[in-house]
N, C-alpha and C. Protein backbone atom coordinates (compact mmCIF):
# COMPACT_ATOMS: atom_id res chain seq x y z
N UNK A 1 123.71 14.33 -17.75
CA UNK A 1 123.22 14.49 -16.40
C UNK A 1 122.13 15.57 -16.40
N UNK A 2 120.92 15.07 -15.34
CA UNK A 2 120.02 16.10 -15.73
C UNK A 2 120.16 17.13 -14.70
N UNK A 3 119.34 17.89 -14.76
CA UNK A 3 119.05 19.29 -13.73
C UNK A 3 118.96 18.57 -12.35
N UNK A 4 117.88 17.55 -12.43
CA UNK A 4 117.76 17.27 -10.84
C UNK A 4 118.45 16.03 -10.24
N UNK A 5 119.49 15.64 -11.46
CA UNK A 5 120.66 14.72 -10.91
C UNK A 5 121.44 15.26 -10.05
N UNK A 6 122.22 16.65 -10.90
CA UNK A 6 122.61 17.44 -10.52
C UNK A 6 122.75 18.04 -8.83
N UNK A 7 121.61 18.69 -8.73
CA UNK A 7 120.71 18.89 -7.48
C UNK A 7 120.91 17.39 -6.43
N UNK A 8 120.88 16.68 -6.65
CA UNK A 8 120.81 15.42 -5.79
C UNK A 8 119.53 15.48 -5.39
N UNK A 9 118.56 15.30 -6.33
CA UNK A 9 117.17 15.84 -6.00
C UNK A 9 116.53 14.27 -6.39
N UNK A 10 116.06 13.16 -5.61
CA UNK A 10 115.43 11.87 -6.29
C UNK A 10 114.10 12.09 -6.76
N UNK A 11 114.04 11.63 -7.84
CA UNK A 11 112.78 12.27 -8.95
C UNK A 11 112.05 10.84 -8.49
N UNK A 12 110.52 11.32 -8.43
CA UNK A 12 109.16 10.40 -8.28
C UNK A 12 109.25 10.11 -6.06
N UNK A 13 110.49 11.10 -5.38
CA UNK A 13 110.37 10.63 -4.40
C UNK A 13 109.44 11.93 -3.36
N UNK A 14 108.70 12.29 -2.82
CA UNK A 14 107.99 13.52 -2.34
C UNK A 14 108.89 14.06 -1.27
N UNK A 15 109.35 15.04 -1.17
CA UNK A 15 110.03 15.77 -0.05
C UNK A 15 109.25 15.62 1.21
N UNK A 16 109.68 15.48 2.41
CA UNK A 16 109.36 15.39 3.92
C UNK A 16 108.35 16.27 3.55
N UNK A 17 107.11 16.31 4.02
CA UNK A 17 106.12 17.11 4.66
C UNK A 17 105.18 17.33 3.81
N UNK A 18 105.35 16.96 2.25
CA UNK A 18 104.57 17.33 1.18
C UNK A 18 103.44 16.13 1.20
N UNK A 19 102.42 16.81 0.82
CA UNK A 19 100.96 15.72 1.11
C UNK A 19 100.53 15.85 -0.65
N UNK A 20 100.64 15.05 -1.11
CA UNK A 20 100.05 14.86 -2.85
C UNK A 20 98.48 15.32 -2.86
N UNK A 21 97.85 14.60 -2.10
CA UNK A 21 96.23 14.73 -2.11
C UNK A 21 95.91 14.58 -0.83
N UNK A 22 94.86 15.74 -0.24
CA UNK A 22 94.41 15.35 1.28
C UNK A 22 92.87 14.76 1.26
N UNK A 23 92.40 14.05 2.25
CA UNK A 23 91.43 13.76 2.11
C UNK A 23 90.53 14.69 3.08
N UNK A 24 88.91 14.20 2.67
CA UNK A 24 88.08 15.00 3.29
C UNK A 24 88.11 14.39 4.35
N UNK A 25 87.31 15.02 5.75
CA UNK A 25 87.50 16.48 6.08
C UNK A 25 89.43 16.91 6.18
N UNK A 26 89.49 18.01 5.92
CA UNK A 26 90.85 18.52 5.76
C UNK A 26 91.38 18.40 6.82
N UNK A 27 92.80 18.21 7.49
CA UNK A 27 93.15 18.29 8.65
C UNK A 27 92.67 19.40 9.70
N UNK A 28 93.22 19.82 10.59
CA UNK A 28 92.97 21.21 11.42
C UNK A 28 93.76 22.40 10.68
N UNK A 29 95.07 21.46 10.82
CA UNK A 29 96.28 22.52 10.52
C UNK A 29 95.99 23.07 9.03
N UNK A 30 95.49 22.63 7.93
CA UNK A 30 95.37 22.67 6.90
C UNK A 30 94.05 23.59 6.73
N UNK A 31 92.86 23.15 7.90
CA UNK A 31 92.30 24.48 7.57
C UNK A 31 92.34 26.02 8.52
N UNK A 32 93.10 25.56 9.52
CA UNK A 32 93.81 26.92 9.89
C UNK A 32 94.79 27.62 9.35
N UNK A 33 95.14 27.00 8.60
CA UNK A 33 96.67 27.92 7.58
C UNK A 33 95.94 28.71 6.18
N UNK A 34 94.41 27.60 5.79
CA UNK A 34 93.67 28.80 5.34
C UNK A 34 92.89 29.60 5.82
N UNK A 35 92.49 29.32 6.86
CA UNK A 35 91.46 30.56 7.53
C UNK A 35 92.48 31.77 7.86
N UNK A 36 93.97 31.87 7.64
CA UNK A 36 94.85 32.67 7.11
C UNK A 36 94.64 34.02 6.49
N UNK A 37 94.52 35.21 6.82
CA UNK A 37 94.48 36.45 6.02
C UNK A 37 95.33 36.51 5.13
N UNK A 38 95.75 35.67 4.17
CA UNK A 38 96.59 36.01 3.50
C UNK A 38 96.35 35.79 2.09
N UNK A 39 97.16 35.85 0.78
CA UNK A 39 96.38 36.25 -0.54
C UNK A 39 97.12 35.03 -1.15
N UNK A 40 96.65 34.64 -2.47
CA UNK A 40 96.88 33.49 -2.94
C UNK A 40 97.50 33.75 -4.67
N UNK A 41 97.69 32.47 -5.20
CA UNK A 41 97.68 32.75 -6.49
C UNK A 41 96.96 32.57 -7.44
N UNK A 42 96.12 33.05 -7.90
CA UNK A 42 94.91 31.94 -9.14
C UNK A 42 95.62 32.04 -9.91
N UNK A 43 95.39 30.57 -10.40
CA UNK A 43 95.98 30.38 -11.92
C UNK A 43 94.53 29.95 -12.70
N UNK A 44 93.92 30.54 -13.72
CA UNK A 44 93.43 30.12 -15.08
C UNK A 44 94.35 30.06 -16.30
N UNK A 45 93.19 29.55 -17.20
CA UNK A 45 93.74 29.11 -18.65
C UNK A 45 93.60 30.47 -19.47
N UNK A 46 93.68 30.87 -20.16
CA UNK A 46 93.64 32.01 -20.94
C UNK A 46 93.13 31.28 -22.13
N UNK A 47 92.05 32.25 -23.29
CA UNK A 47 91.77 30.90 -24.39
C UNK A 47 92.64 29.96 -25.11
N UNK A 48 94.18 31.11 -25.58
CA UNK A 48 95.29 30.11 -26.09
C UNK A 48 95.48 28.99 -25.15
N UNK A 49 95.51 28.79 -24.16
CA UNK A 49 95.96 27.44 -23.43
C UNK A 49 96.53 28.00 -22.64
N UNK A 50 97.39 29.17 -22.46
CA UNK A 50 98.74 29.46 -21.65
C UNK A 50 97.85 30.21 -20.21
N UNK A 51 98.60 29.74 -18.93
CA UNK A 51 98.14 30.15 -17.77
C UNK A 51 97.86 31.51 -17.51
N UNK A 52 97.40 32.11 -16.79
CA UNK A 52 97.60 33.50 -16.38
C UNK A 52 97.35 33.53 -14.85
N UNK A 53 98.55 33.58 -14.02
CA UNK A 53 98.41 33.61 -12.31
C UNK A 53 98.51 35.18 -12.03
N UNK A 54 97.85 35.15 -11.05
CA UNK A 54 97.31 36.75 -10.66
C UNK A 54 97.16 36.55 -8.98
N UNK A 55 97.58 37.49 -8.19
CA UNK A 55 97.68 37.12 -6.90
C UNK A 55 95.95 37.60 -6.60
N UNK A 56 95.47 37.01 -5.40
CA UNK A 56 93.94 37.50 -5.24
C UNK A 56 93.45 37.14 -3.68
N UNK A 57 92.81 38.07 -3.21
CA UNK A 57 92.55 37.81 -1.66
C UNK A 57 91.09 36.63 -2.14
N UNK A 58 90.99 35.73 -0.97
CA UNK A 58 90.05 34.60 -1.11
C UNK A 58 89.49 34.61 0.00
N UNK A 59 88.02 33.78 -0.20
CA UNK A 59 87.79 33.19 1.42
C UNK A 59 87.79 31.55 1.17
N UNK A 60 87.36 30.61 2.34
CA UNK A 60 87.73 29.40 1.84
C UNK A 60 86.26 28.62 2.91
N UNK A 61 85.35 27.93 2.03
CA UNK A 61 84.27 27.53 2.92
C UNK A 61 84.37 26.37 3.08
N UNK A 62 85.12 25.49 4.44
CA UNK A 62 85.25 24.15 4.21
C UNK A 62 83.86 23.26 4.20
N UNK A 63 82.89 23.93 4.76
CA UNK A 63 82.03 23.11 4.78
C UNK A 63 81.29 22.93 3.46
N UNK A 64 81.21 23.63 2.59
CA UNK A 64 80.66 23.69 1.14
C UNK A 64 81.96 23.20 0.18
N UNK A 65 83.70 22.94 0.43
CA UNK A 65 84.62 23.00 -0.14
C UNK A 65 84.51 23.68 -1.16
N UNK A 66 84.48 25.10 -0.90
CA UNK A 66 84.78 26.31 -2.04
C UNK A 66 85.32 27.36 -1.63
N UNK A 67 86.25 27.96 -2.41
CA UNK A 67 86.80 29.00 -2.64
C UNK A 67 86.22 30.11 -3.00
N UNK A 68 86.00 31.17 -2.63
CA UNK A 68 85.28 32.70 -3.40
C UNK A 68 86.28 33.43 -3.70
N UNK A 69 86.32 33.71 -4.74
CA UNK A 69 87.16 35.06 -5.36
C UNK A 69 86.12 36.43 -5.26
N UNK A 70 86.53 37.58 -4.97
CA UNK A 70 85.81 38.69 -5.33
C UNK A 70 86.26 39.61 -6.51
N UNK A 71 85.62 39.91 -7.35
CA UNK A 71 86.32 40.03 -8.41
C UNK A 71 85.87 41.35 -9.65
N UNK A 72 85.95 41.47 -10.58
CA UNK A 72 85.00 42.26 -11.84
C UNK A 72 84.85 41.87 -12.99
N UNK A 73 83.78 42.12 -13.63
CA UNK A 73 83.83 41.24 -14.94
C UNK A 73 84.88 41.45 -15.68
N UNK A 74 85.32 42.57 -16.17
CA UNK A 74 86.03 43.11 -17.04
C UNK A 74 87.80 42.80 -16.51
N UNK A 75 88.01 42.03 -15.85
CA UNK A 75 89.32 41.31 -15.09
C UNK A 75 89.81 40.31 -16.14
N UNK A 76 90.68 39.96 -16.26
CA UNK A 76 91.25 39.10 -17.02
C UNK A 76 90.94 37.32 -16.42
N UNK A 77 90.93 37.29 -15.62
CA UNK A 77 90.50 36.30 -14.57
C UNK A 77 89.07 36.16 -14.87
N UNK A 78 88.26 36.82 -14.81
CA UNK A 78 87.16 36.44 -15.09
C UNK A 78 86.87 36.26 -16.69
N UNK A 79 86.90 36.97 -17.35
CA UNK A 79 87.17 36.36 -18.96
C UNK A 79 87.78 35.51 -18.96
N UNK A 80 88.56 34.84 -18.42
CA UNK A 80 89.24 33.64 -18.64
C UNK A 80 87.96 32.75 -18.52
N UNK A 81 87.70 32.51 -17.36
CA UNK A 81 86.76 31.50 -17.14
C UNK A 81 85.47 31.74 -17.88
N UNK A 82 84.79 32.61 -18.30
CA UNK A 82 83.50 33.04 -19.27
C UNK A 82 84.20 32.44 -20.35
N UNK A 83 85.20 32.54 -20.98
CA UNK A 83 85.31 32.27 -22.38
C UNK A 83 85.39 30.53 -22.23
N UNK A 84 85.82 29.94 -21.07
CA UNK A 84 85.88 28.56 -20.96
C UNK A 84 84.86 27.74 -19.63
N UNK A 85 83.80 28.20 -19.54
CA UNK A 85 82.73 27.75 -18.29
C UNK A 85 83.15 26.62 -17.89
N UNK A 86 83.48 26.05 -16.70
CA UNK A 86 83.61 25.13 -16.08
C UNK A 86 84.88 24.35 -16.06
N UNK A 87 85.72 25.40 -16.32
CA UNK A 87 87.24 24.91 -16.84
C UNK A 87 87.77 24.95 -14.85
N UNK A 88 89.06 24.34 -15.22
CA UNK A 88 89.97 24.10 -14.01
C UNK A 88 90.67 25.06 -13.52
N UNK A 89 91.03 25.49 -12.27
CA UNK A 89 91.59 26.28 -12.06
C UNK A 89 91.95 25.94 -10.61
N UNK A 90 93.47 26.55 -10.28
CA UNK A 90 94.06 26.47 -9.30
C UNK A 90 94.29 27.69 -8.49
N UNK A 91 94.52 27.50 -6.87
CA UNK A 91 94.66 28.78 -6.53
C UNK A 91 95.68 28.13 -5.24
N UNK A 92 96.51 28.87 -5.17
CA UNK A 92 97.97 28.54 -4.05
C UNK A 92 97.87 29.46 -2.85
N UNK A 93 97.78 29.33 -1.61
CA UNK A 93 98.36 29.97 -0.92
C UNK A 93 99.64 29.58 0.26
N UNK A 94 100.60 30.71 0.23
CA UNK A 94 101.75 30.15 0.73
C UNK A 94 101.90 31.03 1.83
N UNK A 95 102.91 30.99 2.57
CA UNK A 95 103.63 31.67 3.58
C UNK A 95 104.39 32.13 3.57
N UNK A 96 105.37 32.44 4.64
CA UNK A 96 106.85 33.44 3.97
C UNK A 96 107.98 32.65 4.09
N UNK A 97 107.59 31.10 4.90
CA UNK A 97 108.83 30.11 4.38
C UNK A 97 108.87 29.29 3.99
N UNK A 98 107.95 27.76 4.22
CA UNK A 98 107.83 27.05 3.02
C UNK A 98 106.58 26.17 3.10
N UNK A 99 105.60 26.77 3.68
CA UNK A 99 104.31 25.60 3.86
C UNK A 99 103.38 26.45 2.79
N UNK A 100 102.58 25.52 2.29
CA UNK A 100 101.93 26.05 1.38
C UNK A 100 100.45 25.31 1.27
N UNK A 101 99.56 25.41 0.11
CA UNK A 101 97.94 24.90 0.12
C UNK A 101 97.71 25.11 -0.87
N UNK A 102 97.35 24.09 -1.61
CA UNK A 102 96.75 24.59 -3.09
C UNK A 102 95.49 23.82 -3.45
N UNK A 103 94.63 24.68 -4.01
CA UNK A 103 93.02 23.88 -3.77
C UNK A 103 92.96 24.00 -5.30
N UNK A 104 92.48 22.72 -6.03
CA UNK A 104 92.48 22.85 -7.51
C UNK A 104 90.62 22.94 -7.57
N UNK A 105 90.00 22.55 -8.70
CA UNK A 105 88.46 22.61 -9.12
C UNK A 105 88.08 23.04 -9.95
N UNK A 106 86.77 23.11 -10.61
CA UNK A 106 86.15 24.31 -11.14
C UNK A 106 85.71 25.63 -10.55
N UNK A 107 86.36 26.11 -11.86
CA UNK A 107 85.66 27.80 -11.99
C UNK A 107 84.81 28.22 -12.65
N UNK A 108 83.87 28.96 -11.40
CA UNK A 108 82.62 29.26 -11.95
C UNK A 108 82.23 30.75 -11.81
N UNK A 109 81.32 31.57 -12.39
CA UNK A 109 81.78 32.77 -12.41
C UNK A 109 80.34 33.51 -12.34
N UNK A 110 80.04 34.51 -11.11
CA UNK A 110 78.64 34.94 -10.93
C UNK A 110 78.14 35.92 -10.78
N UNK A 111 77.30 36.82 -11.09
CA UNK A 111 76.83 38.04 -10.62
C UNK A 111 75.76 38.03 -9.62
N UNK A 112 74.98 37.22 -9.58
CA UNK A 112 73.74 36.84 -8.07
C UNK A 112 74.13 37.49 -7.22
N UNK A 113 73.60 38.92 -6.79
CA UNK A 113 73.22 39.30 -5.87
C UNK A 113 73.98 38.70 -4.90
N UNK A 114 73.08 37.86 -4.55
CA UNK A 114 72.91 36.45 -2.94
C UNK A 114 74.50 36.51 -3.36
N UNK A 115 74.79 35.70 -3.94
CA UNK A 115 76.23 34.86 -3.95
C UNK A 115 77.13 36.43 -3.87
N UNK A 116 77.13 37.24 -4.28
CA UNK A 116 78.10 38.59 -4.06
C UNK A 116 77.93 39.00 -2.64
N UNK A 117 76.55 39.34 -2.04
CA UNK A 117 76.68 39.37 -0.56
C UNK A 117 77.47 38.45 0.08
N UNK A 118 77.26 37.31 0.26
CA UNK A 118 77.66 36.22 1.16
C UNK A 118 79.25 36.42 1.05
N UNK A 119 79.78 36.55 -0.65
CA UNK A 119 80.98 36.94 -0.82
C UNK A 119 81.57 37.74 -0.07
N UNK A 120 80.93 38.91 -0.34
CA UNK A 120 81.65 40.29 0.57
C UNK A 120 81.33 40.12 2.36
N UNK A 121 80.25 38.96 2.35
CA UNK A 121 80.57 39.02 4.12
C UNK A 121 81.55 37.89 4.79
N UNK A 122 81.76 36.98 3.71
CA UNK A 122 83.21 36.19 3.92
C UNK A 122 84.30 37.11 3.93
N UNK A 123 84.37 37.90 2.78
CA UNK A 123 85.30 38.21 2.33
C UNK A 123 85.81 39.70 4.00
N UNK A 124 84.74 39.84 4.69
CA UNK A 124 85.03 41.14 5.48
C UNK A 124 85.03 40.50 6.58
N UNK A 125 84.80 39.43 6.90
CA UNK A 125 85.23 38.28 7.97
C UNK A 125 86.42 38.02 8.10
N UNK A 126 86.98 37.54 6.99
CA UNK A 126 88.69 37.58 6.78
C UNK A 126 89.27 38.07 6.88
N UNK A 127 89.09 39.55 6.11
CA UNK A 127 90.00 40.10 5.91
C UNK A 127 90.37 41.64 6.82
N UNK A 128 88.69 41.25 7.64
CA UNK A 128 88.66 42.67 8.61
C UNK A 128 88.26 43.89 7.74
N UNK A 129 87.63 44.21 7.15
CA UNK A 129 87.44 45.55 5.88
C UNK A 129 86.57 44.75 5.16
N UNK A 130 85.30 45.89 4.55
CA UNK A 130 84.69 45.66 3.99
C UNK A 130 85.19 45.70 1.81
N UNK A 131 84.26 44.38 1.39
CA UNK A 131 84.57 44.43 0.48
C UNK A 131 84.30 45.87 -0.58
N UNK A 132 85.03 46.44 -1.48
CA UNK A 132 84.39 48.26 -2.34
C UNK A 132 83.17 47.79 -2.99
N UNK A 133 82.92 46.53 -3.62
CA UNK A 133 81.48 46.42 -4.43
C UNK A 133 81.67 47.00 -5.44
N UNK A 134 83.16 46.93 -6.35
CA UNK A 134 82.50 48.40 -7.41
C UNK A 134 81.64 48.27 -8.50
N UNK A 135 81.11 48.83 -9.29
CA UNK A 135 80.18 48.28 -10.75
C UNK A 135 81.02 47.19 -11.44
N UNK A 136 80.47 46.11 -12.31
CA UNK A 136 80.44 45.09 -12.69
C UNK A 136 81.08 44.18 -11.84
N UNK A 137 80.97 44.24 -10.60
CA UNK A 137 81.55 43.10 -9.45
C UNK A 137 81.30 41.97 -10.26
N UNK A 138 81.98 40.99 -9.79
CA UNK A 138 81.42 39.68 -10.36
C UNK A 138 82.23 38.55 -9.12
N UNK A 139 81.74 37.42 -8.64
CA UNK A 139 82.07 36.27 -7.51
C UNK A 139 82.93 35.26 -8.48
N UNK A 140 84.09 34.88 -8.35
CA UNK A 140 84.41 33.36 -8.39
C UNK A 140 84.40 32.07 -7.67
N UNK A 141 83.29 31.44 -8.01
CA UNK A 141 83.50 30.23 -6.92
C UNK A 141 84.19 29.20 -7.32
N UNK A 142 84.94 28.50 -6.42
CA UNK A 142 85.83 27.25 -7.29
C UNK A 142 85.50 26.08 -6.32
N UNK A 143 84.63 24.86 -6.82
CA UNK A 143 84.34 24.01 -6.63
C UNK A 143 85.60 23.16 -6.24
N UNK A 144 85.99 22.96 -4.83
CA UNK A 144 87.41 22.57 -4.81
C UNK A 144 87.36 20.79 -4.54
N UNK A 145 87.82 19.77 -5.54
CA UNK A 145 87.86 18.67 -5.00
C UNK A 145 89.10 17.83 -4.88
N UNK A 146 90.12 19.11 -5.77
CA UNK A 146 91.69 17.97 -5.04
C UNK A 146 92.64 19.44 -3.74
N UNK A 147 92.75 19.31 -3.13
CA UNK A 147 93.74 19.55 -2.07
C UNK A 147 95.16 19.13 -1.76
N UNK A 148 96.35 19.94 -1.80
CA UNK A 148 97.67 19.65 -2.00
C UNK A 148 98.47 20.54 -1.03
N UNK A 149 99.59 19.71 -0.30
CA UNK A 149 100.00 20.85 0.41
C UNK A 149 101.58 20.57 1.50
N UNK A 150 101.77 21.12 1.51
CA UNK A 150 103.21 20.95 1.67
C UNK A 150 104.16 21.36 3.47
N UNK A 151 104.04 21.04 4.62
CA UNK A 151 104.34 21.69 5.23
C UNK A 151 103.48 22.38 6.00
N UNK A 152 101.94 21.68 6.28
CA UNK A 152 101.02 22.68 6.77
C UNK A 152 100.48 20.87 7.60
């Protein structure tokens, strides 16, 4: 008997409320639960293969479908993606009971000026506080084209 026999859990069946893939444009609710002040999880690849999730405040541009990370070069997160350009990466954000959002894509990784402003004025839109800017800032943008989500 397995784990999710066990559980009385039916495998290949989706729990009430869970959405596999959303389509464009995103619902309302889906993009008000991200226009959300709240922080997420990125997951990258690390070069061995093995993940590395790191919690990280975001902004979320539906009309461009991208994600901005604000970030520094010297971050583990960002070496991740430099050592693998254009690799996949996921980023989750949840709540405190069970709805959640997860925007998958590429990660792309920038120092431009332009793209760091725009960053830090998303990023002080959201979050109410300005972004610190410190030396070797660096932007993550994640080209988001699958959407997943559970309860939102």
């Amino acid at each position: 008997m397995t784990a999710n026999t066990r559980r009385n859990v039916k495998v290949g069946v989706m729990p009430e409320g869970h959405r596999d893939k959303q389509s464009w444009p995103l619902s309302a609710e889906i993009e008000k639960f991200l226009a959300e002040p709240g922080q997420a999880i990125l997951v990258t690849l690390r070069p061995n293969g093995t993940p590395h999730a790191v919690p990280v405040s975001f902004t979320w541009d539906s009309e461009a479908r991208m994600a901005r990370i604000m970030t520094v070069a010297q971050s583990k997160k960002a070496r991740n993606l430099v050592a693998a350009p254009g690799s996949r990466v996921a980023l989750c954000q949840r709540d405190e009971v069970s709805s959640w959002a997860t925007l998958e894509g590429t990660g792309t990784i920038f120092d431009d000026p332009g793209r760091l402003a725009e960053g830090a004025r998303r990023y002080a839109e959201r979050y109410g506080k300005e972004w610190i800017n410190p030396p070797g800032a660096v932007i993550i943008e994640i080209a988001v084209d699958l959407v997943m989500s559970r309860n939102v």
